[in-house]
N, C-alpha and C. Protein backbone atom coordinates (compact mmCIF):
# COMPACT_ATOMS: atom_id res chain seq x y z
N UNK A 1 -53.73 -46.41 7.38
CA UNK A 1 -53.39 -45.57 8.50
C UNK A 1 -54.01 -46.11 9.79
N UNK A 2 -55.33 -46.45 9.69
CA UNK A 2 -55.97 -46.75 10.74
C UNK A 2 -55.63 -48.38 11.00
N UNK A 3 -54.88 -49.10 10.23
CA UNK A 3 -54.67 -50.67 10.61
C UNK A 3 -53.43 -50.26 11.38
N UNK A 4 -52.09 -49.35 10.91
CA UNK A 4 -51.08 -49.53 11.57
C UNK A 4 -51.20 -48.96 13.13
N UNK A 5 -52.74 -48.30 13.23
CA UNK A 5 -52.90 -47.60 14.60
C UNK A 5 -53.17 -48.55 15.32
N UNK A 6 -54.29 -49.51 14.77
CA UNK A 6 -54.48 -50.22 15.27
C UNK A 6 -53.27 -51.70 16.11
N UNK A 7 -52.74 -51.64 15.04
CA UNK A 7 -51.75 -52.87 15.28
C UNK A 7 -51.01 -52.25 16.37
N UNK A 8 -50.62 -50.99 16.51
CA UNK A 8 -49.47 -50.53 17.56
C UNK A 8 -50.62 -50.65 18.74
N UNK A 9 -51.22 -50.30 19.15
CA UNK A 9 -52.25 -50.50 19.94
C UNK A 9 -52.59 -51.97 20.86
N UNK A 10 -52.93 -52.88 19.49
CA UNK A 10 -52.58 -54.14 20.01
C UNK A 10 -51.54 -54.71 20.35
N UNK A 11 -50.70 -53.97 19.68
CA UNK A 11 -49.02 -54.48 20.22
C UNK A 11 -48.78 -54.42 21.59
N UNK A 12 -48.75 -53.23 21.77
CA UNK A 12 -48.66 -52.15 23.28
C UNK A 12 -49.57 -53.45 24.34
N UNK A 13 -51.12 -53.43 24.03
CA UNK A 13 -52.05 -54.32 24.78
C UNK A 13 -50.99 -55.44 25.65
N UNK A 14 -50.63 -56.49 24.28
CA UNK A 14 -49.85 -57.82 24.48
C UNK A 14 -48.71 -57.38 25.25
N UNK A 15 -47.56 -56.28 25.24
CA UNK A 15 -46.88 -56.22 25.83
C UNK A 15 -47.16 -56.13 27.21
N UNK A 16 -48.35 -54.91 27.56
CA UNK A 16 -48.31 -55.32 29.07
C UNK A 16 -49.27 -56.41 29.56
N UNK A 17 -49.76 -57.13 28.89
CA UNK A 17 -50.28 -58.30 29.45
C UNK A 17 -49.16 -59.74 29.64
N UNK A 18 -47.94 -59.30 28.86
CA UNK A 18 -46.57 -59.69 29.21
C UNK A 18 -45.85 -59.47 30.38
N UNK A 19 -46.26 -58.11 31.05
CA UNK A 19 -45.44 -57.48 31.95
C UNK A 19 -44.60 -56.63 31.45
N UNK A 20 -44.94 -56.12 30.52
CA UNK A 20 -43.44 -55.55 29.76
C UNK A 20 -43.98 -54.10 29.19
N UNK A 21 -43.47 -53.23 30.13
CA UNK A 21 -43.88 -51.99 30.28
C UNK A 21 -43.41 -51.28 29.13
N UNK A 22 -43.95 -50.61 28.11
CA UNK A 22 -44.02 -50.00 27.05
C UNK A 22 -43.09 -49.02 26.97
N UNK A 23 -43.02 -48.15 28.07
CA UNK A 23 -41.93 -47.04 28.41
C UNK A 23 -41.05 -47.59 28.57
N UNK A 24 -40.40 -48.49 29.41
CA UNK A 24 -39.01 -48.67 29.60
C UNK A 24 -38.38 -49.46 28.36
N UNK A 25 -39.12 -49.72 27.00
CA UNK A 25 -37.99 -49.95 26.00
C UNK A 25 -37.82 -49.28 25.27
N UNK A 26 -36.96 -49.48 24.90
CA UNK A 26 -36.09 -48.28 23.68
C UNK A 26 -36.67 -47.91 22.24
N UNK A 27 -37.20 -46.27 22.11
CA UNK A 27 -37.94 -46.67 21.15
C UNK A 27 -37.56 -47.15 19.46
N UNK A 28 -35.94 -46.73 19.28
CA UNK A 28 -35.97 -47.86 18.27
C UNK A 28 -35.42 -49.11 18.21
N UNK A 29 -35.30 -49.70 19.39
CA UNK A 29 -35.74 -51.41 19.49
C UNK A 29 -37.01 -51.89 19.23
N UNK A 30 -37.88 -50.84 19.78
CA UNK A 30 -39.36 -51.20 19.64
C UNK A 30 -39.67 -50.79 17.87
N UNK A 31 -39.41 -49.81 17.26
CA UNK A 31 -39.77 -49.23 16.03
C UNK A 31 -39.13 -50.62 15.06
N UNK A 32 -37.62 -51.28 14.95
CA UNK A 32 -37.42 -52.37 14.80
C UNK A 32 -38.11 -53.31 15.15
N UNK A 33 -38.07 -53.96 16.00
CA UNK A 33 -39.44 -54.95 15.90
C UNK A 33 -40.93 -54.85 15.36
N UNK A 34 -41.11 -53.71 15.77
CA UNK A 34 -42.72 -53.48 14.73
C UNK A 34 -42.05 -53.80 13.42
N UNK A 35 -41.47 -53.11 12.79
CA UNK A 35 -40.67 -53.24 11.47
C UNK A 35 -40.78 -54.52 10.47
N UNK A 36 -40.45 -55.22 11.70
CA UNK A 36 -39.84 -57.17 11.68
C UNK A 36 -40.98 -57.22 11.43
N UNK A 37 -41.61 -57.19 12.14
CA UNK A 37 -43.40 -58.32 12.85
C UNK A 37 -43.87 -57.26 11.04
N UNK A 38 -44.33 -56.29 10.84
CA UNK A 38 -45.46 -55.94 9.28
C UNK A 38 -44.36 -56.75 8.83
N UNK A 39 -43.22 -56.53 7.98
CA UNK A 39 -42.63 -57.19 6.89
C UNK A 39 -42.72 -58.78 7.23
N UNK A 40 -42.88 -59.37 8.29
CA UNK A 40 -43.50 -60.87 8.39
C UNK A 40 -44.81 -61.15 8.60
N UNK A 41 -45.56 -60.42 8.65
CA UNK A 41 -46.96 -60.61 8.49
C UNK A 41 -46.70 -61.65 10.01
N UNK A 42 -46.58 -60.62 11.24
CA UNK A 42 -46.83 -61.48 12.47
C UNK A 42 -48.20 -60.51 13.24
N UNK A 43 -48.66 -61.39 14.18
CA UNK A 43 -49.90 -60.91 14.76
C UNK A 43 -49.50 -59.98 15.57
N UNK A 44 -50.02 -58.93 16.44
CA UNK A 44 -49.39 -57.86 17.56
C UNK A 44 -49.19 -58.91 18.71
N UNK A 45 -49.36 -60.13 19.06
CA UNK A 45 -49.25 -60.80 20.15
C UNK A 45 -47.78 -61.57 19.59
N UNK A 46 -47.88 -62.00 18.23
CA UNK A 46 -46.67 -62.61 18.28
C UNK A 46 -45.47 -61.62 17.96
N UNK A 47 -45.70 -60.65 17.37
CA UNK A 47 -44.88 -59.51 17.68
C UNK A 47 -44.00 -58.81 19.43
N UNK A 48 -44.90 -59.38 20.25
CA UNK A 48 -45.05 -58.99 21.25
C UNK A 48 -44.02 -60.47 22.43
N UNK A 49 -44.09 -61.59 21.69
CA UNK A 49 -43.02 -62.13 21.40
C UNK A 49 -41.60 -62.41 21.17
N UNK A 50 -41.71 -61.76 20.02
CA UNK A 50 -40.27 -61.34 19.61
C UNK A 50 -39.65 -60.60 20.78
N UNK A 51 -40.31 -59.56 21.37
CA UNK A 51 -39.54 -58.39 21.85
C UNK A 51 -39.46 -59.63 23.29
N UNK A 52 -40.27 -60.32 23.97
CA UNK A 52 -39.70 -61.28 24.78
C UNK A 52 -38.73 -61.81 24.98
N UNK A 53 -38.70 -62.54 23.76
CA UNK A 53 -37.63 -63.59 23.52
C UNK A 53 -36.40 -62.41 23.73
N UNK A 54 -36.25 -61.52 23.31
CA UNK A 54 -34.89 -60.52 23.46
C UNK A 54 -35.17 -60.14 24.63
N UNK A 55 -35.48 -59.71 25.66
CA UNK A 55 -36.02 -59.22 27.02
C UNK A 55 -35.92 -59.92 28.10
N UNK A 56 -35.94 -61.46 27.81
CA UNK A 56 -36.42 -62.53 28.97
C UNK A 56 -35.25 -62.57 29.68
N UNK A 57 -33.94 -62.68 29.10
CA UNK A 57 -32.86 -63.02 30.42
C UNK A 57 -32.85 -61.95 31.17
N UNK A 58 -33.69 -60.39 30.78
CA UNK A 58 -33.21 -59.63 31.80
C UNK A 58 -34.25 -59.05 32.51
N UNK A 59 -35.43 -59.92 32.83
CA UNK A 59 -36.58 -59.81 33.37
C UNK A 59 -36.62 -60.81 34.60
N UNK A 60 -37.06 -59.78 35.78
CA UNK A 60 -36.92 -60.78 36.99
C UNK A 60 -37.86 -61.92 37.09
N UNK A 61 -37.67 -62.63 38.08
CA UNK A 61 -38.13 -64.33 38.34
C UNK A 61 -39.40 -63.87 38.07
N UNK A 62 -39.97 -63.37 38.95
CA UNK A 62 -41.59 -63.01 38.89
C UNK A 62 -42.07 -62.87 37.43
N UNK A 63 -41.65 -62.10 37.09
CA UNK A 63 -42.12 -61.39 35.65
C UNK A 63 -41.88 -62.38 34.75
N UNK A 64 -40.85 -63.82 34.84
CA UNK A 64 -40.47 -64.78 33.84
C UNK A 64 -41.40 -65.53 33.88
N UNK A 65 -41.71 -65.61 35.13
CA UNK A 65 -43.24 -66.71 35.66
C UNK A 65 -44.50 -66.61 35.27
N UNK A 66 -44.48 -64.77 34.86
CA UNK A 66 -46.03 -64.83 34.88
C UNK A 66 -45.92 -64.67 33.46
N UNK A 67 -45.03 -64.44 32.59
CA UNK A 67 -44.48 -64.19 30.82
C UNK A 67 -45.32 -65.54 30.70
N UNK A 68 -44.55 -66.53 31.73
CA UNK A 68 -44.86 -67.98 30.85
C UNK A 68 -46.08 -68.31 30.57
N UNK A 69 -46.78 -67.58 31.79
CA UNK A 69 -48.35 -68.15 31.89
C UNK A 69 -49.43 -67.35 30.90
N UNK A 70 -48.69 -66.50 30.42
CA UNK A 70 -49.47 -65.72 29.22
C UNK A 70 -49.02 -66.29 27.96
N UNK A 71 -47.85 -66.98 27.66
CA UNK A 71 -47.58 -67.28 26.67
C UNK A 71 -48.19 -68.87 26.47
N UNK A 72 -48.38 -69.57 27.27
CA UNK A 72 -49.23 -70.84 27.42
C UNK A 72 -50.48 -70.37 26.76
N UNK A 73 -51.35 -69.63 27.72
CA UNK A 73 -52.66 -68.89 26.64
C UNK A 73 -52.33 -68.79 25.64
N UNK A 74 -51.58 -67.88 25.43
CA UNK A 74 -51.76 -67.36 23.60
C UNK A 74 -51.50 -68.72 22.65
N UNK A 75 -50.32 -69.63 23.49
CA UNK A 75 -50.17 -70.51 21.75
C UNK A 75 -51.27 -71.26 21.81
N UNK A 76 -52.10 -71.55 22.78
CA UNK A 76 -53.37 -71.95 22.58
C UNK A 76 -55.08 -70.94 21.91
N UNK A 77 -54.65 -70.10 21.32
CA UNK A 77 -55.49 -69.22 20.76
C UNK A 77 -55.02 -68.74 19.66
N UNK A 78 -56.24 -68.80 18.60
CA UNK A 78 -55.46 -68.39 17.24
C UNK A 78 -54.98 -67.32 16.73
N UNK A 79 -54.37 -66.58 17.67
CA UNK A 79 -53.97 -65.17 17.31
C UNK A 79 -52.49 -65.41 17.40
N UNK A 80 -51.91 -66.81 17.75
CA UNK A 80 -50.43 -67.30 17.88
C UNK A 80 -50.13 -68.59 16.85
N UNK A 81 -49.97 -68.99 15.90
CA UNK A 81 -49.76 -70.14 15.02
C UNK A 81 -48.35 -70.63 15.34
N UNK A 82 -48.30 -71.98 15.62
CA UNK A 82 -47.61 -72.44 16.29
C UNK A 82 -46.28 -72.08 15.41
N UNK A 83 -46.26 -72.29 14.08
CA UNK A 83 -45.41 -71.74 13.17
C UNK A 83 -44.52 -70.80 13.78
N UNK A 84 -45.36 -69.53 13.67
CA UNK A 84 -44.96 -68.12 13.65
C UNK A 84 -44.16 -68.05 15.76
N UNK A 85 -44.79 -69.08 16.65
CA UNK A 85 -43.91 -68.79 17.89
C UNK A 85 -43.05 -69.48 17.38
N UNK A 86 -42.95 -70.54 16.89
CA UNK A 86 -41.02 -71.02 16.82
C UNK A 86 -40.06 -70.22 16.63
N UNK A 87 -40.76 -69.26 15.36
CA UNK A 87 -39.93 -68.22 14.89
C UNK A 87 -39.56 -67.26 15.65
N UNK A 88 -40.49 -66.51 16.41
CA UNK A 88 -39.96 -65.83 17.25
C UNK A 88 -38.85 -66.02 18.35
N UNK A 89 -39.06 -67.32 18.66
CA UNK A 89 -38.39 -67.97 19.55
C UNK A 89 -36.84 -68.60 19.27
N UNK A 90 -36.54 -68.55 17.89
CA UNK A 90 -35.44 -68.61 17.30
C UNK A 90 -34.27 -67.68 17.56
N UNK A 91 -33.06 -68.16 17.32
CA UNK A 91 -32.03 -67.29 17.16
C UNK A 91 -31.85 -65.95 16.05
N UNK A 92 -32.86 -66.80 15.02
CA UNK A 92 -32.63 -65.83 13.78
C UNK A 92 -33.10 -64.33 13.96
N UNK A 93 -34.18 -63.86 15.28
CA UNK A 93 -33.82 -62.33 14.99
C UNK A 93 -33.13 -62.10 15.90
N UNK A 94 -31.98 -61.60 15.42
CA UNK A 94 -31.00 -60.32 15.86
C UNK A 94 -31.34 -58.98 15.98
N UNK A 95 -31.95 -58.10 17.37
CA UNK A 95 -32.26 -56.61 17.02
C UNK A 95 -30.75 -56.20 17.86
N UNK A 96 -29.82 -56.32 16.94
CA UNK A 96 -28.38 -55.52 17.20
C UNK A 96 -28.53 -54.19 17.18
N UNK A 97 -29.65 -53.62 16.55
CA UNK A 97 -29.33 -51.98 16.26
C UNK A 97 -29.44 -51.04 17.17
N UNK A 98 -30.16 -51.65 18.18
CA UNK A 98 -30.93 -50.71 19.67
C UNK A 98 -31.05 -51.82 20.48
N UNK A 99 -30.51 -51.45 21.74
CA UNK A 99 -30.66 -52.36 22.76
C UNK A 99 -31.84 -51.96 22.94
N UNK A 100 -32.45 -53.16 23.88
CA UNK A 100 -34.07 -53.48 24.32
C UNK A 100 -34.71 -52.28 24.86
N UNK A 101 -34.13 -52.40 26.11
CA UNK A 101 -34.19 -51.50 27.26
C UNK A 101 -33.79 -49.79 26.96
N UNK A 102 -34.52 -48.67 27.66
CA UNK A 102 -33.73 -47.79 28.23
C UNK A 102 -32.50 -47.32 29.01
N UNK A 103 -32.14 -46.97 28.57
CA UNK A 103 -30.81 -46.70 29.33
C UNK A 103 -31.25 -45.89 30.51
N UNK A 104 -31.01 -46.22 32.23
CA UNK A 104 -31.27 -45.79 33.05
C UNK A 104 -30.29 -44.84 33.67
């Protein structure tokens, strides 16, 4: 109980150190990706990832700029295995079930 508190917690952290405001996504896009990330045994940063990689074309210049410069850190720290960003960074997840975003 107290690891999955934890992990959402750290999740949340990485997202806004992404820029990527917790409220404005959808919460089961977000409940899907947590989903993804335990059944792959991914870290809350590379979890935090995933939801990027789906997010990035619709995140302004600024916010793409400063994504990058956090994501430079992390694959240099072992809480990102170079492994596990390819993956994220792949085509292979599809979150078709819930768009990213809130609907405004």
């Amino acid at each position: 109980m107290f690891k999955k508190f934890w992990y959402h917690r750290s999740f949340n952290a990485a997202l806004l150190e992404l820029g990527i405001g917790t409220s404005e996504l959808n919460p089961a896009f977000r409940e899907e990706v947590l989903a993804t990330a335990l059944r792959e045994n991914l870290t809350p940063k590379e979890a935090a990832l995933l939801v990027l990689s789906a997010v990035y074309p619709r995140l302004s210049l600024v916010d793409r700029l400063s994504s990058i410069h956090v994501v430079r850190k992390w694959r240099s720290s072992p809480q990102v295995s170079e492994a596990n960003y390819q993956r994220t960074q792949s085509a292979g997840h599809a979150f078709a079930q819930a768009p990213a975003f809130r609907e405004r």
